[in-house]
Protein backbone atom coordinates (compact mmCIF):
# COMPACT_ATOMS: atom_id res chain seq x y z
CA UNK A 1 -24.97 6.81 -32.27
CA UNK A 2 -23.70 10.61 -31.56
CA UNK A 3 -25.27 10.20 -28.31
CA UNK A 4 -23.62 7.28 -27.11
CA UNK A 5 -20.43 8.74 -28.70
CA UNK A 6 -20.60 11.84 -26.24
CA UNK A 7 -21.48 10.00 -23.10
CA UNK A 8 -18.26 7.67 -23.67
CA UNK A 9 -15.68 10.56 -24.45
CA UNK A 10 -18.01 12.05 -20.88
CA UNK A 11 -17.08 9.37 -19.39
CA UNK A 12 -13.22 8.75 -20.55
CA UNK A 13 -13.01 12.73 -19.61
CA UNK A 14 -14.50 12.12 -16.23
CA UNK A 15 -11.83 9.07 -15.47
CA UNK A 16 -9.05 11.15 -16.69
CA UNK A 17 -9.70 13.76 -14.50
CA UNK A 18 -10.59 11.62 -11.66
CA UNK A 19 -7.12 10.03 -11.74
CA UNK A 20 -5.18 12.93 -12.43
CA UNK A 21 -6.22 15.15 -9.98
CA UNK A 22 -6.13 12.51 -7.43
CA UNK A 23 -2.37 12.06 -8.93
CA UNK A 24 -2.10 15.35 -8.02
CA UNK A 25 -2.42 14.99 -4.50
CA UNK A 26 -0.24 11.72 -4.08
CA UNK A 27 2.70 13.57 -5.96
CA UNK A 28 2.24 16.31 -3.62
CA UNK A 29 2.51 13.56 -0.87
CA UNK A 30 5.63 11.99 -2.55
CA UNK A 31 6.89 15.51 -2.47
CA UNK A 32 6.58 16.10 1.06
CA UNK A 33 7.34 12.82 1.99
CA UNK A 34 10.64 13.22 -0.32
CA UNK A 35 11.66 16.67 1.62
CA UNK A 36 10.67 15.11 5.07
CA UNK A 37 13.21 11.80 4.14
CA UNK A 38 16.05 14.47 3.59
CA UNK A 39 15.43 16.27 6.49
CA UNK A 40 15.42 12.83 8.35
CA UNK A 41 18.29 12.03 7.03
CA UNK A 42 20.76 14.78 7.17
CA UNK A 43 19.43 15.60 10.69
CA UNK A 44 19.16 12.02 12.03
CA UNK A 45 21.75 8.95 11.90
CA UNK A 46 21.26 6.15 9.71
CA UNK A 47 21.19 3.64 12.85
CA UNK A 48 18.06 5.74 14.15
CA UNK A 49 16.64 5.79 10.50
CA UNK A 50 17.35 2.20 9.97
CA UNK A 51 15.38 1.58 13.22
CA UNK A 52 12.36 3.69 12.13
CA UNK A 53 12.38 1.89 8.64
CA UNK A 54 12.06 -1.17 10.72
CA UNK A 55 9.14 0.14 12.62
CA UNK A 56 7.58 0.97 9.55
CA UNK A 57 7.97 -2.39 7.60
CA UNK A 58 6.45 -4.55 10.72
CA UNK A 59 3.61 -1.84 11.34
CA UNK A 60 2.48 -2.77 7.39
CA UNK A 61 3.39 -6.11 7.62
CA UNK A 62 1.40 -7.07 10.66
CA UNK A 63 -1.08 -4.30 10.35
CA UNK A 64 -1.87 -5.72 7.18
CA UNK A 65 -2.56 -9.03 8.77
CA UNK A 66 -4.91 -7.65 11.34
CA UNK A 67 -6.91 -5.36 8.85
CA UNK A 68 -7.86 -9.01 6.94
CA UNK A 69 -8.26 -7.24 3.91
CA UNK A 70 -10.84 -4.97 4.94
CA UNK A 71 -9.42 -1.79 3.13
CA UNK A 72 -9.37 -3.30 -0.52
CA UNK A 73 -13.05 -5.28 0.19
CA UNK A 74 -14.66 -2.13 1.23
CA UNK A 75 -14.44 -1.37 -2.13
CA UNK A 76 -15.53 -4.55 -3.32
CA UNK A 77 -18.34 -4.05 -1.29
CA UNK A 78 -19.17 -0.61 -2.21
CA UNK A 79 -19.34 -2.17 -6.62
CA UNK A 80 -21.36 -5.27 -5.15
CA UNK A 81 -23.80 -2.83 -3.16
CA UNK A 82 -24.27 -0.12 -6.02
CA UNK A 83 -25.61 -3.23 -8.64
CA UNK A 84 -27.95 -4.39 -5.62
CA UNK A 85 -29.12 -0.19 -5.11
CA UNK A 86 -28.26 -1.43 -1.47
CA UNK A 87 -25.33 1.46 -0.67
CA UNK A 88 -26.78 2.08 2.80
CA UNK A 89 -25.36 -1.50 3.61
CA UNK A 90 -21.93 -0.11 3.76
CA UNK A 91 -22.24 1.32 7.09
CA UNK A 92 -23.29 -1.98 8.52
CA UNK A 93 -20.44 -4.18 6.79
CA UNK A 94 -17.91 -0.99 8.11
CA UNK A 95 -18.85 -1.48 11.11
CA UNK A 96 -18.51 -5.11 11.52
CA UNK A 97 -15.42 -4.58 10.02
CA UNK A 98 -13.97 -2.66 13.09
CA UNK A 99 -15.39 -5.51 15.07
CA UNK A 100 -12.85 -7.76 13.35
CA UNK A 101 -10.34 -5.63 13.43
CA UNK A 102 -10.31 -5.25 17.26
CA UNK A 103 -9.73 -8.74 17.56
CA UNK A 104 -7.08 -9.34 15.39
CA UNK A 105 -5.28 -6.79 16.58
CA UNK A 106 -5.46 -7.80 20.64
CA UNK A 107 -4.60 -11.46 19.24
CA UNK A 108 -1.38 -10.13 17.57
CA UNK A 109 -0.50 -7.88 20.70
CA UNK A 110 -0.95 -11.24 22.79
CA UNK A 111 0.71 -13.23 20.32
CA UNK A 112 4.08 -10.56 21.02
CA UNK A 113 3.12 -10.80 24.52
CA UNK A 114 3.83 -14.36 24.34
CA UNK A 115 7.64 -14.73 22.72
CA UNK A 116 10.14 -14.42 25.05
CA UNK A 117 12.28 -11.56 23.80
CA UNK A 118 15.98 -12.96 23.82
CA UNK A 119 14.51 -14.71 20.91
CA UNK A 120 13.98 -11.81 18.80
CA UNK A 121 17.00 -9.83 19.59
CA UNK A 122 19.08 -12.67 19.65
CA UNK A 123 18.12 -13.48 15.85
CA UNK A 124 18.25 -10.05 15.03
CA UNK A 125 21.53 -9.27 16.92
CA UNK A 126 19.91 -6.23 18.25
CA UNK A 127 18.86 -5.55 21.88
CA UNK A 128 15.91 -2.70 20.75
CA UNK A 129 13.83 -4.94 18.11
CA UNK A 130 11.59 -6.74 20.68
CA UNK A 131 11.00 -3.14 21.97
CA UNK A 132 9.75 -1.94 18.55
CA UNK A 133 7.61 -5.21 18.31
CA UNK A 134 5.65 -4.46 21.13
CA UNK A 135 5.19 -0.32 20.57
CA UNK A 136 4.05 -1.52 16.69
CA UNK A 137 1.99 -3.97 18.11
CA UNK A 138 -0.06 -2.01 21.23
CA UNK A 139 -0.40 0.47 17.44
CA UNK A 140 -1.91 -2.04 15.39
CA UNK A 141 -5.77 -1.19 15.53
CA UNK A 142 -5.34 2.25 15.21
CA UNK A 143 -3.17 1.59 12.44
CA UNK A 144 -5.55 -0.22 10.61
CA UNK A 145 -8.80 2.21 11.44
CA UNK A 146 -6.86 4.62 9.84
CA UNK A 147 -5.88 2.98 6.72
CA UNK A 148 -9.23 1.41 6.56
CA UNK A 149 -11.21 5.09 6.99
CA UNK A 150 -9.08 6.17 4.23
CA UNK A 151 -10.79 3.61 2.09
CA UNK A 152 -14.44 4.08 3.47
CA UNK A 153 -13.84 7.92 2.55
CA UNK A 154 -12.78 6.85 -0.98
CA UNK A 155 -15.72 4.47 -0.88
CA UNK A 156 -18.19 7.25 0.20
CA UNK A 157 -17.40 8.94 -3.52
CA UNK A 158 -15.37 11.55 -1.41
CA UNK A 159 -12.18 10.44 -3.02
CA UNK A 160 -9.91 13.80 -2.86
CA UNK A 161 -10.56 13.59 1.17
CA UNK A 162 -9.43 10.14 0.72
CA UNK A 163 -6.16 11.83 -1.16
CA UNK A 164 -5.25 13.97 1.74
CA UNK A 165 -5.72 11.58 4.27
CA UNK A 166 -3.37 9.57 2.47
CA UNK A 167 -0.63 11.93 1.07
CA UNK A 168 -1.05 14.79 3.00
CA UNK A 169 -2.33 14.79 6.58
CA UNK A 170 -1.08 11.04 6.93
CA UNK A 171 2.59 12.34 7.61
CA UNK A 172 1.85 15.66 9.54
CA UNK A 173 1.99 13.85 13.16
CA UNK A 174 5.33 12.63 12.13
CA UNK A 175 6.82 15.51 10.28
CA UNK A 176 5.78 17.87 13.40
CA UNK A 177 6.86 15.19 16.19
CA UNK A 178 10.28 14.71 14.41
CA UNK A 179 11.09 18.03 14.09
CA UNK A 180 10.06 18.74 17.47
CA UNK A 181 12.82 15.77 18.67
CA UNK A 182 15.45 18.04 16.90
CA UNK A 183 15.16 20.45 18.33
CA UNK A 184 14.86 19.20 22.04
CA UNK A 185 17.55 16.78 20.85
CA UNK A 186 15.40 13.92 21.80
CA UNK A 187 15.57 11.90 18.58
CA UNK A 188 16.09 8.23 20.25
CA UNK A 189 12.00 8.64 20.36
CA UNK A 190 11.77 8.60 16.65
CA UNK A 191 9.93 5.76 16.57
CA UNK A 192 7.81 6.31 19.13
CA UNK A 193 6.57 9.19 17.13
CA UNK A 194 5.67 7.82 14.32
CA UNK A 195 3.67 4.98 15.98
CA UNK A 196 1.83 7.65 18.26
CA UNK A 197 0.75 9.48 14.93
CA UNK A 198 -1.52 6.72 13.74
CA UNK A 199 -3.32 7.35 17.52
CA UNK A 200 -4.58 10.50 15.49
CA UNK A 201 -4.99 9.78 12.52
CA UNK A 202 -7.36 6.97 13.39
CA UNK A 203 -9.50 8.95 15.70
CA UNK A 204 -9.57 12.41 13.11
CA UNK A 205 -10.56 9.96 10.10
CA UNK A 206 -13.24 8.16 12.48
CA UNK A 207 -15.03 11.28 13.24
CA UNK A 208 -14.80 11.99 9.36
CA UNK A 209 -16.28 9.05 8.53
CA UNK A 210 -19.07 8.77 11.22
CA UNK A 211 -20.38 12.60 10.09
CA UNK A 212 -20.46 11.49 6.45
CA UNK A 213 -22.21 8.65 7.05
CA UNK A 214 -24.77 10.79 9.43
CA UNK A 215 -25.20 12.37 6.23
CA UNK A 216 -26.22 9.74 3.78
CA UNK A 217 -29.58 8.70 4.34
CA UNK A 218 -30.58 5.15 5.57
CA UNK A 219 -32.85 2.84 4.35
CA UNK A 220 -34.11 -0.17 6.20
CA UNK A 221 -33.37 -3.38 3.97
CA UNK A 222 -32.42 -6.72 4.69
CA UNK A 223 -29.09 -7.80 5.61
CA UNK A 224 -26.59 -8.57 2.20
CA UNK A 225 -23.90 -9.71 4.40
CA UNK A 226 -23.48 -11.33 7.18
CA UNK A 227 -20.19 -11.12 9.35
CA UNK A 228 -19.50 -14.27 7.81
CA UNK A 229 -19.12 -13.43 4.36
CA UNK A 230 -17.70 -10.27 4.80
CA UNK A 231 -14.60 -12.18 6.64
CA UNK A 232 -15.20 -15.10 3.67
CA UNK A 233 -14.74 -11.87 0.71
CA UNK A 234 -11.97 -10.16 2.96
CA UNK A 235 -9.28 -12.54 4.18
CA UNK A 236 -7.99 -13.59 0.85
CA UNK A 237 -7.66 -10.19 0.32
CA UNK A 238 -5.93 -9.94 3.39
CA UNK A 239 -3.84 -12.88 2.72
CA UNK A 240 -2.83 -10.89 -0.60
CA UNK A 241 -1.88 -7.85 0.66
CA UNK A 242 0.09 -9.39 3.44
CA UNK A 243 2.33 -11.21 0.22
CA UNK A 244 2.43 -7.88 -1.22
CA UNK A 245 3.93 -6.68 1.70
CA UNK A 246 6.06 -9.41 3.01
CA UNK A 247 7.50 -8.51 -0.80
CA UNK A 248 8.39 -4.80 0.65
CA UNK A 249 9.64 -6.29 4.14
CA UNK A 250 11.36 -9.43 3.47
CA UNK A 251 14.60 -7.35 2.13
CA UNK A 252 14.48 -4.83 4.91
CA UNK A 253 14.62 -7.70 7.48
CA UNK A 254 17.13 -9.52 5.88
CA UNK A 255 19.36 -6.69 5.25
CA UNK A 256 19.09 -5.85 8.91
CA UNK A 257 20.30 -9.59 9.64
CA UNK A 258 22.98 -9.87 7.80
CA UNK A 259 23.99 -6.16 7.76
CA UNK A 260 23.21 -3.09 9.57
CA UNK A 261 20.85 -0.54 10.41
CA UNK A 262 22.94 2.18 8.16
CA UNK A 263 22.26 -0.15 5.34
CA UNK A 264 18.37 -0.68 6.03
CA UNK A 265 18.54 3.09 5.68
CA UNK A 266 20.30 3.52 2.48
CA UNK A 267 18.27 1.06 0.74
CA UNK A 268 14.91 2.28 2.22
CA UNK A 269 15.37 5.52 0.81
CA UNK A 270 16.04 3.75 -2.57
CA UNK A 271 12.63 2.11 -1.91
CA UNK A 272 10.84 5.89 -0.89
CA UNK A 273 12.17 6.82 -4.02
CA UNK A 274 10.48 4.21 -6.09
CA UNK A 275 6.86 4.73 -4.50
CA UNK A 276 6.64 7.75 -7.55
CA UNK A 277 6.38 5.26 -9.88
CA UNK A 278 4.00 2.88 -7.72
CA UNK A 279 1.89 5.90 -6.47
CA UNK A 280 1.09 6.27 -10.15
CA UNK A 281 -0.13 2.48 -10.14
CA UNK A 282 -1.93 2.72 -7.21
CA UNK A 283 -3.67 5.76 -8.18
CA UNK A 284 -4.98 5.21 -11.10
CA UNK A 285 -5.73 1.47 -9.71
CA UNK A 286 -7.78 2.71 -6.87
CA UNK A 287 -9.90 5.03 -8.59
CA UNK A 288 -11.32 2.25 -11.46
CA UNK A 289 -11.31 -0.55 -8.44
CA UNK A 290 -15.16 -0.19 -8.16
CA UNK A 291 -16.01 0.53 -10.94
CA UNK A 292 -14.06 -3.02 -11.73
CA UNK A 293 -16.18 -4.52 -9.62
CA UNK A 294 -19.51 -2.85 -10.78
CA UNK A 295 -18.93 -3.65 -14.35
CA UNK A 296 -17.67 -6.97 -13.60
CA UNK A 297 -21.09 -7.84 -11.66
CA UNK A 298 -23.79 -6.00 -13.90
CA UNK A 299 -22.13 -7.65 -16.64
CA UNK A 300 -20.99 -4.78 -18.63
CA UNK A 301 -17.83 -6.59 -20.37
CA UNK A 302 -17.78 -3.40 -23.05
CA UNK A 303 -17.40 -0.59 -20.29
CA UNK A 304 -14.86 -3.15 -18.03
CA UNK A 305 -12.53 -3.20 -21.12
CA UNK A 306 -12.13 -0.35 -22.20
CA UNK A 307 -12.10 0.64 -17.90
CA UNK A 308 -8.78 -1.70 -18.01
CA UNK A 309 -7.48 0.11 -21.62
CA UNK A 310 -7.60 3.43 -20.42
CA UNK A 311 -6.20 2.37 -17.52
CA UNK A 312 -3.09 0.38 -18.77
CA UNK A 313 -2.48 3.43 -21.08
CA UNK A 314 -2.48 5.84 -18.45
CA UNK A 315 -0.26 3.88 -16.20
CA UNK A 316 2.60 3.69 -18.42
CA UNK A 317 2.19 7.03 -20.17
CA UNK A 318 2.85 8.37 -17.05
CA UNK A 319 5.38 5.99 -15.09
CA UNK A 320 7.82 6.03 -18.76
CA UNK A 321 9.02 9.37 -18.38
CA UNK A 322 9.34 9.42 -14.84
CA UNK A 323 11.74 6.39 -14.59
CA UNK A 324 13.88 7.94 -17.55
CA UNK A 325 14.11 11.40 -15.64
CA UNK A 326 15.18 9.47 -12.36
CA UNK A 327 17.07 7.11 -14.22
CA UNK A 328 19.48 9.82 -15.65
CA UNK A 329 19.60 11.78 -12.22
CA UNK A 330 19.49 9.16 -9.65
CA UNK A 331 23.18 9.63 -7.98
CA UNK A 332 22.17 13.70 -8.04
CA UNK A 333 18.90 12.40 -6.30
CA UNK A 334 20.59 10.06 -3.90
CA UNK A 335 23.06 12.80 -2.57
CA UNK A 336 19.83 15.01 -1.36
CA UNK A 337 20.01 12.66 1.45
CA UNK A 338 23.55 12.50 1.97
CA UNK A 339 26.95 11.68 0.29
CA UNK A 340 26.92 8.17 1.77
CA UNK A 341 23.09 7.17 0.28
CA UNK A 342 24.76 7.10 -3.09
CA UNK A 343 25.75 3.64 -2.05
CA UNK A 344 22.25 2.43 -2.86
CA UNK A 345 22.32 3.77 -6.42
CA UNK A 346 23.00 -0.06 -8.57
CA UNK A 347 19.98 -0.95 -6.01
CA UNK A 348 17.72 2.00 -6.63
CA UNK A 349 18.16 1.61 -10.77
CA UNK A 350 17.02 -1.71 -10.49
CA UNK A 351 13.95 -1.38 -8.28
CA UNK A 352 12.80 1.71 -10.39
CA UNK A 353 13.31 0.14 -14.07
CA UNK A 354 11.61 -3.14 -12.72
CA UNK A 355 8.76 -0.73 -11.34
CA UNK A 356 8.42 0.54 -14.72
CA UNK A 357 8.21 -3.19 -16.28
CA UNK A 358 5.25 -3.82 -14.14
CA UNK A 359 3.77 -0.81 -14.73
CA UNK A 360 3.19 -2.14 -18.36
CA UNK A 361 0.69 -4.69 -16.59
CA UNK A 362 -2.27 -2.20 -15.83
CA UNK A 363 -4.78 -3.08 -13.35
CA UNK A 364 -3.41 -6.60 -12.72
CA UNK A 365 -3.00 -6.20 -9.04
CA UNK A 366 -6.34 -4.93 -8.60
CA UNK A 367 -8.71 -7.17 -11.33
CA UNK A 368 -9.32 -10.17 -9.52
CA UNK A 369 -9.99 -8.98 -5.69
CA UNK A 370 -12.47 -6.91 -7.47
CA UNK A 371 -14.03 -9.91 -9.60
CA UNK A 372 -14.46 -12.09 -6.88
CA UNK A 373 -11.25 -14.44 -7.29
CA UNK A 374 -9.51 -13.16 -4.08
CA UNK A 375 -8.70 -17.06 -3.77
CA UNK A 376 -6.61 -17.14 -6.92
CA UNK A 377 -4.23 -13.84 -6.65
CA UNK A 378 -4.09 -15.17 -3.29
CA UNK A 379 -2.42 -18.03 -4.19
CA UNK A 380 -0.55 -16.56 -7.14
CA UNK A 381 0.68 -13.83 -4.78
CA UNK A 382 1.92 -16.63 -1.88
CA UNK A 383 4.27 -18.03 -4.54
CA UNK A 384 5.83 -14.82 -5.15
CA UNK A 385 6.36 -14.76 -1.38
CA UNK A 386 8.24 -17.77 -1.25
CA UNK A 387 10.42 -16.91 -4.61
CA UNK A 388 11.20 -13.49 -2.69
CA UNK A 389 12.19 -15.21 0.76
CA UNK A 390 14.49 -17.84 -1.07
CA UNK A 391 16.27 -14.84 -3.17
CA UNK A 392 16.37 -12.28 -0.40
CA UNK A 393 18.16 -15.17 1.40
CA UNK A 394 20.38 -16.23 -0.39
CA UNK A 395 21.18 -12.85 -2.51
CA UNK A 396 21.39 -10.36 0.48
CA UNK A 397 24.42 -12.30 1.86
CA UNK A 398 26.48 -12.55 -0.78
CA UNK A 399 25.20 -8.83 -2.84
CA UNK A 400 23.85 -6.70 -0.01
CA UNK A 401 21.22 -3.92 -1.28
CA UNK A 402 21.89 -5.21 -4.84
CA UNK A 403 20.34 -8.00 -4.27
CA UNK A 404 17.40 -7.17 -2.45
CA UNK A 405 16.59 -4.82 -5.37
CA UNK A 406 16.80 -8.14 -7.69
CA UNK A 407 15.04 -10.42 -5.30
CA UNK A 408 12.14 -7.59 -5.13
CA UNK A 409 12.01 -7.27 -8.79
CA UNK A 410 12.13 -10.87 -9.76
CA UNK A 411 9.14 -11.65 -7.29
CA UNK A 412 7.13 -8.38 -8.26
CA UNK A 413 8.00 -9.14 -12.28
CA UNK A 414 6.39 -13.31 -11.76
CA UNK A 415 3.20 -12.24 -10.17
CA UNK A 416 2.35 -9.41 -12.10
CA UNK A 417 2.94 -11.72 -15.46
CA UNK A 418 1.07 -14.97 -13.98
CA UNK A 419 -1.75 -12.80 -12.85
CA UNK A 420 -2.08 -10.87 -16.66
CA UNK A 421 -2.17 -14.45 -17.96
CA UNK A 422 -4.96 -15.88 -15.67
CA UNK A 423 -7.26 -12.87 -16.53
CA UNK A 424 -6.66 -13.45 -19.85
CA UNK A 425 -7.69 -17.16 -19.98
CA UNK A 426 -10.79 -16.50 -17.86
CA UNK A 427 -12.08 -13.97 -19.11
CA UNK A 428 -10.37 -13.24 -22.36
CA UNK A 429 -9.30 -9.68 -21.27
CA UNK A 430 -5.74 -8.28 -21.73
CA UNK A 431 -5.14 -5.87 -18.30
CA UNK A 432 -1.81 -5.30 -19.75
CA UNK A 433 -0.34 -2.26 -21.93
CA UNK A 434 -1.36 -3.14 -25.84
């Protein structure tokens, strides 16, 4: 009994420590990318801001499309292969993974290719968006071999590598290249910048990968799965992350429609800003994901609850005093970027106190891609998509960046609840905070 007492405080130390020190490093990353946004924008204008936002929404948008799911199933992949003692597996599923991803990527380049570009700017009243179309798309596989390394790393049990990928070295090609621009009073090739930077990062990461890989040794087995099922696993995935995006882009694309690029820019940095509560989410998320999925498969409801407890607890121990302290300072933290970004303050309120909400929902948005009911948040997550479209539509309009905020809170608030709810009646497990 005092033995098994020991190995489960072991093991609730080891997850603490896990997820704060990997905290660590994604506060340091919301640090730097916090001092890079003010030096963006006090030394750039809002319209070139606004268009790198842009940039940045359809890179993750479409990129997300292309990558099929790939960097949440590697994970999947990596709890399904450690209850089948088949780990050496991974490096054949990775690499039919890149397979996949080449294709989708040329399709969506070809796809671009294919519009005629008076469409485009002519619906976004903009002469430059079909330009950033086709820069993000020619981008798109590196893109996604770079987000999808990160994950392999993480999957590889090397998960403070994964960190700095992610938070750290992630934003160094940009940082440098747009400092660089400032000084040779270039900055019109902002965006060009930042799209060149995930050239690097997906070739540094691949080498990474490739040596640790060299390193683990191999064992002949069968094949567990075939190209077929590792699409089958990874496209409702895909299809899920995509929502979860088109949630962070639909606002930015309709607030460049019916506004301007000054006001993508404002409310984007309200948005930057809230990514210190959700890189507390994500965190924490990440590092139980396959152990989710191990639990989950071996059976093991006693260790996958009290995964999900600690986990819910964490989450909002940590997110609740954060959103008071920005809450109370949030027109002195607006003004770091300039007097005029205290215009997205109602906006900023909102999206950070509905962040918090859904923080009280634990590992909701990661339980059922790792239990093998991809279809379901899937479909959960494609009605939030719709509710989002129809509010960003008809809220932007009339309420600007307020109601974006709203329309992104609302959508984020009904998936996170209807997802808590269909965990509980399958498997009679509360993911959230209790």
């Amino acid at each position: 009994m005092k033995t098994n007492f020991l190995f489960e405080r072991l093991s609730q130390n080891l997850f603490l420590r896990q997820s704060l020190s990997t905290l660590v490093l994604r506060v340091f990353g919301v640090l730097l990318l916090f001092g890079f946004t003010v030096f963006l924008t006090k030394s750039y204008s809002p319209k070139l801001v606004g268009q790198y936002d842009f940039a940045r929404s359809f890179l993750l948008a479409v990129g997300t499309i292309c990558l099929l799911g790939f960097d949440q199933s590697i994970l999947y992949f990596k709890g399904k292969l450690a209850s089948l003692d088949a780990l050496d597996e991974l490096k054949k599923i990775y690499a039919k993974m890149i397979a996949m991803l080449f294709v989708t990527s040329v399709l969506a380049l070809v796809i671009i290719l294919l519009i005629d570009k008076k469409i485009i700017n002519t619906y976004f009243g903009d002469p430059e968006v079909y330009s950033i179309f086709l820069k993000g798309s020619v981008t798109l596989f590196f893109y996604g071999l770079s987000t999808l390394n990160i994950e392999v790393i993480r999957a590889l049990d090397k998960p403070y590598t994964a960190e700095l990928f992610r938070n750290v070295i992630k934003y160094i090609p940009l940082i440098i290249g747009s400092i660089v621009l400032f000084y040779w009073h270039e900055e019109t090739y902002l965006v060009d910048v930042f799209l060149i930077g995930f050239v690097f990062l997906a070739l540094i990461s691949s080498i990474l990968v490739f040596s640790y890989f060299n390193k683990t040794a191999i064992i002949k087995t069968t094949e567990v799965f075939s190209h077929k099922e590792v699409f089958l696993k990874s496209y409702p995935i895909a299809i899920s992350g995509m929502a979860i995006f088109l949630l962070m882009c639909f606002d930015i694309m309709f607030l460049k429609k019916y506004r301007n690029d000054e006001t993508v820019a404002f409310y984007s940095v309200g948005v930057k800003l809230m990514t210190i509560i959700s890189v507390v989410i994500l965190t924490i998320n990440i590092t139980v994901s396959a152990k989710i999925s191990e639990y989950f498969a071996s059976d093991n409801k006693a260790e996958l609850i009290k995964v999900l407890k600690n986990c819910a607890r964490l989450i909002f121990g940590i997110t609740f005093p954060v959103i008071i302290l920005i809450s109370i300072f949030s027109e002195y933290i607006l003004s770091f970027f300039g007097h005029q970004y205290v215009a997205a303050k109602e906006a900023f309120l909102i999206l950070v106190i509905g962040q918090g909400i859904c923080s009280a929902f634990g590992s909701a948005p990661v339980y059922l891609n790792m239990t093998g009911r991809q279809h379901v948040f899937q479909i959960i997550l494609i009605v939030a998509v719709v509710l989002n479209f129809v509010l960003n539509r008809f809220l932007i309009p009339e309420y600007g960046m307020t109601g974006a905020a709203i329309a992104f809170v609302s959508s984020s608030f009904f998936w996170n609840f209807i997802v808590a709810i269909v965990i509980y009646q399958k498997d009679k497990i509360k993911v959230f905070l209790n």
